[in-house]
Each structure stands twice: as C-alpha cells, then as structure tokens.
N, C-alpha and C. Protein backbone atom coordinates (compact mmCIF):
# COMPACT_ATOMS: atom_id res chain seq x y z
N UNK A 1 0.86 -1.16 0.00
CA UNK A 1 0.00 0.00 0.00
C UNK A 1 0.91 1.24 0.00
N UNK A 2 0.67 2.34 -0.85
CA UNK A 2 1.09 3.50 -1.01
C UNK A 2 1.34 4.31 0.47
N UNK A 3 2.46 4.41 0.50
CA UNK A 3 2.98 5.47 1.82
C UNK A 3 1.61 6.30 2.16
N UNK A 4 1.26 7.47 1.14
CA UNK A 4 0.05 8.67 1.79
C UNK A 4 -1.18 7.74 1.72
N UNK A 5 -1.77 6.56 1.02
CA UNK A 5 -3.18 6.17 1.44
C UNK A 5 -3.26 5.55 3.17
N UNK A 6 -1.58 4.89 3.35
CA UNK A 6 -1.27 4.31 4.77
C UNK A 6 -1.25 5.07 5.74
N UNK A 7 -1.11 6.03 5.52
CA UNK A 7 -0.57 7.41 6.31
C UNK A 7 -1.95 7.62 6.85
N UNK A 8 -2.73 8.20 5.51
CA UNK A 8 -4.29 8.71 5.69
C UNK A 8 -4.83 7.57 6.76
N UNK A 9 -4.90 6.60 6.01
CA UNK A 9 -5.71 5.34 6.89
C UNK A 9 -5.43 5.22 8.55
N UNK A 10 -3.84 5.88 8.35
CA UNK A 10 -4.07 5.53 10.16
C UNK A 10 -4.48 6.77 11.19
N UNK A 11 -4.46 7.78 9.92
CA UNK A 11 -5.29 9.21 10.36
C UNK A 11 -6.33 8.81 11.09
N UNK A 12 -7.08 8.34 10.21
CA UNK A 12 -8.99 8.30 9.80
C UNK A 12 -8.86 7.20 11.61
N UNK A 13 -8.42 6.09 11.40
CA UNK A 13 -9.07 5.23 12.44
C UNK A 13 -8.55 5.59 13.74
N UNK A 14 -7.35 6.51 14.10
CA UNK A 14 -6.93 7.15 15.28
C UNK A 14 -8.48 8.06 15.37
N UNK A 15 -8.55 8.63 14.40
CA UNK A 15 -9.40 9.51 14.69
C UNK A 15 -10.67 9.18 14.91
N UNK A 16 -11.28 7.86 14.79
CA UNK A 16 -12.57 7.45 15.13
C UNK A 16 -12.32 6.40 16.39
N UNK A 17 -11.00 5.91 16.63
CA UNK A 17 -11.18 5.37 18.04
C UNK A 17 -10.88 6.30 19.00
N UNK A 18 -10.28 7.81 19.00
CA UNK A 18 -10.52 8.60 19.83
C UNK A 18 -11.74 9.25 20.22
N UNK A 19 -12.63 9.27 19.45
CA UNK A 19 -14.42 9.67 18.96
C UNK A 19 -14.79 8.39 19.80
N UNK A 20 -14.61 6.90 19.58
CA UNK A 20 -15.31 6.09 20.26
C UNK A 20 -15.27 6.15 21.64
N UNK A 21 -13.56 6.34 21.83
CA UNK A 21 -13.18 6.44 23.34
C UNK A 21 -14.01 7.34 24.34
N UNK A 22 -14.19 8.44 23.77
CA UNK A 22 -14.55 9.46 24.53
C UNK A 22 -16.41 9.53 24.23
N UNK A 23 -17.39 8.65 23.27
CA UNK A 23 -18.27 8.29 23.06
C UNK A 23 -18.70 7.19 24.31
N UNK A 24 -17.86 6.62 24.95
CA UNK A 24 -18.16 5.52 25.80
C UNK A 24 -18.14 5.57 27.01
N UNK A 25 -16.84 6.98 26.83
CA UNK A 25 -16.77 7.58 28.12
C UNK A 25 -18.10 8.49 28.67
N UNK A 26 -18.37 9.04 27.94
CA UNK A 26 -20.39 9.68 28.03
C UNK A 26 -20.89 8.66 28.61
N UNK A 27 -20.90 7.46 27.99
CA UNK A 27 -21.85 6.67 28.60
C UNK A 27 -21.57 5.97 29.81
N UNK A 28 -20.62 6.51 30.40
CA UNK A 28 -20.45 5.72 31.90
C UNK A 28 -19.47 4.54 31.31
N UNK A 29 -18.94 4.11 30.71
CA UNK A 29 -18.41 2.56 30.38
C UNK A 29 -17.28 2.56 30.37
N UNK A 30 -16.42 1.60 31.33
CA UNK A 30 -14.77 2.04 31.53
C UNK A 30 -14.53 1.01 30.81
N UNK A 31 -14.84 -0.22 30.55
CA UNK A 31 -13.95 -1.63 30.20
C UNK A 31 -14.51 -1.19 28.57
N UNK A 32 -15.48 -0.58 27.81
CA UNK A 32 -15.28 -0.47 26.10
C UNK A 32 -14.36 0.42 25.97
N UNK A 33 -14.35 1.79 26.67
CA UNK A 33 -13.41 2.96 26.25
C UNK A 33 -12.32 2.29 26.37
N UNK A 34 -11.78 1.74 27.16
CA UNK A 34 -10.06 0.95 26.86
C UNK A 34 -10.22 0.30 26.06
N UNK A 35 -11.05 -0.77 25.25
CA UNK A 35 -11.09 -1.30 24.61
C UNK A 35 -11.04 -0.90 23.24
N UNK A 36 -11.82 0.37 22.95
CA UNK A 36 -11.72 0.29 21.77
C UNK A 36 -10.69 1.60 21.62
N UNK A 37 -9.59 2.08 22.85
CA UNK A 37 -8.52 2.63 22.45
C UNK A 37 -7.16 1.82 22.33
N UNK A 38 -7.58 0.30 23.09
CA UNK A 38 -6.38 -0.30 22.44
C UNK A 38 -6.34 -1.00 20.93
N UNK A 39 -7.81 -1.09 20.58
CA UNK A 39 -8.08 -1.90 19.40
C UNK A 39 -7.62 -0.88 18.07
N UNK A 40 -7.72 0.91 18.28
CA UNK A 40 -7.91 1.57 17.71
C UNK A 40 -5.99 1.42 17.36
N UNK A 41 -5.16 1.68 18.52
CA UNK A 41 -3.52 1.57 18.33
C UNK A 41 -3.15 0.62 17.89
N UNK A 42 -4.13 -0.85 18.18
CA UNK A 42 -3.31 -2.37 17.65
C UNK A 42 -3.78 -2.43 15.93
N UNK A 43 -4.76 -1.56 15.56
CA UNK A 43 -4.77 -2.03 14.03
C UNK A 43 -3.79 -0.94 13.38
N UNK A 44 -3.37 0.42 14.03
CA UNK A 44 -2.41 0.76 12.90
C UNK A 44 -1.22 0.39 13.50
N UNK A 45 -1.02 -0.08 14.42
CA UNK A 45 0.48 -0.61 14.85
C UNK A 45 0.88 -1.87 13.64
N UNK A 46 -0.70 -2.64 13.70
CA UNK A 46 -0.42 -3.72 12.70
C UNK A 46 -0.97 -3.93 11.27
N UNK A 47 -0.95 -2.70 11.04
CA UNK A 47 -1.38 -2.16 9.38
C UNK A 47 0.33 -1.65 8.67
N UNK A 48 0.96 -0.77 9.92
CA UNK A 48 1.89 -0.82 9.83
C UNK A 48 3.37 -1.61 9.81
N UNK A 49 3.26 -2.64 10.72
CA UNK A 49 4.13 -3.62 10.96
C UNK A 49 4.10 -5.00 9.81
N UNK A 50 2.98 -5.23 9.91
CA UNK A 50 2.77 -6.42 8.69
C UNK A 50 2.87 -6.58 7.36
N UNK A 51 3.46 -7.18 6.69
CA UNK A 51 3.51 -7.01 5.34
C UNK A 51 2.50 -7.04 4.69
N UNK A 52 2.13 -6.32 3.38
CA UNK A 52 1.19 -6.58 2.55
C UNK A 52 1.38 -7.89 1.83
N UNK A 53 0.26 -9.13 1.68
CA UNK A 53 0.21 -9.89 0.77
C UNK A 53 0.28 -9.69 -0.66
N UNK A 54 1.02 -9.88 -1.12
CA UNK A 54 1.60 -9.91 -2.76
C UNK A 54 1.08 -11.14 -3.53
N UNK A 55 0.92 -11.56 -4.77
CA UNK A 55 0.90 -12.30 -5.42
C UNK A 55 1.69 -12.25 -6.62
N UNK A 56 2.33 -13.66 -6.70
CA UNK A 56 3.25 -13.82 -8.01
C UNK A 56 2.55 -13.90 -8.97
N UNK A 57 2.86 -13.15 -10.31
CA UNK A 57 2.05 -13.75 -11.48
C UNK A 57 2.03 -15.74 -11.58
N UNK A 58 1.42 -15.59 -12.30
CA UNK A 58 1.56 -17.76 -12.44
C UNK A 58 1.38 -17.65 -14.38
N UNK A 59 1.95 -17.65 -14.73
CA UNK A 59 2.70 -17.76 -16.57
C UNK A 59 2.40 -19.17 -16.93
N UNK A 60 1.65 -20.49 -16.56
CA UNK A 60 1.56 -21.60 -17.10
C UNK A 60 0.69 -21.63 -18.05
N UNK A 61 0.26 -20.46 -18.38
CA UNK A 61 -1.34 -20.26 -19.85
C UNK A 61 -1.82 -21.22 -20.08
C-alpha cells in the first residue's frame, strides 16, 4: 500500500477510536473505552508492521 493512502488510513481510524473512546466515556463505560482505544492503536500498529500480501504472477497459460 502506497505510503500517503497508509498514512491517511491511520489518520482516519486514530481519529474514530478517539471519537469512540470518549463516546463511551459519556456513557459511563470504563472496560469499552479501553477497549476500543487499544483496538484503535493495535490495528495501525499492525497495518503498519505487517507485510502486505503480494501475489506472483503464475505464466503456465
């Protein structure tokens, strides 16, 4: 994946698990707000860390 769409992407979902965090926090709820601020750091930690799946062409026509 392209450096700026990766970049953007981990914009966008920081920015909606900080919205959730503090959405849950309104509602009185301590065990989702951690939850969905660690879920929010573990997918671009591992959007970032993991390789993208590639595929080899296959030429046997």
């Amino acid at each position: 994946m392209p450096f700026p769409i990766k970049f953007g992407l981990s914009v966008v979902v920081i920015l909606v698990a900080i919205a959730a965090y503090f959405f849950q926090e309104s509602l009185g709820q301590v065990g989702p707000k951690y939850a969905t601020a660690f879920l929010g750091v573990f997918m671009v930690a591992a959007m970032w860390v993991f390789p993208e799946v590639t595929r080899k062409s296959d030429d046997r026509g």
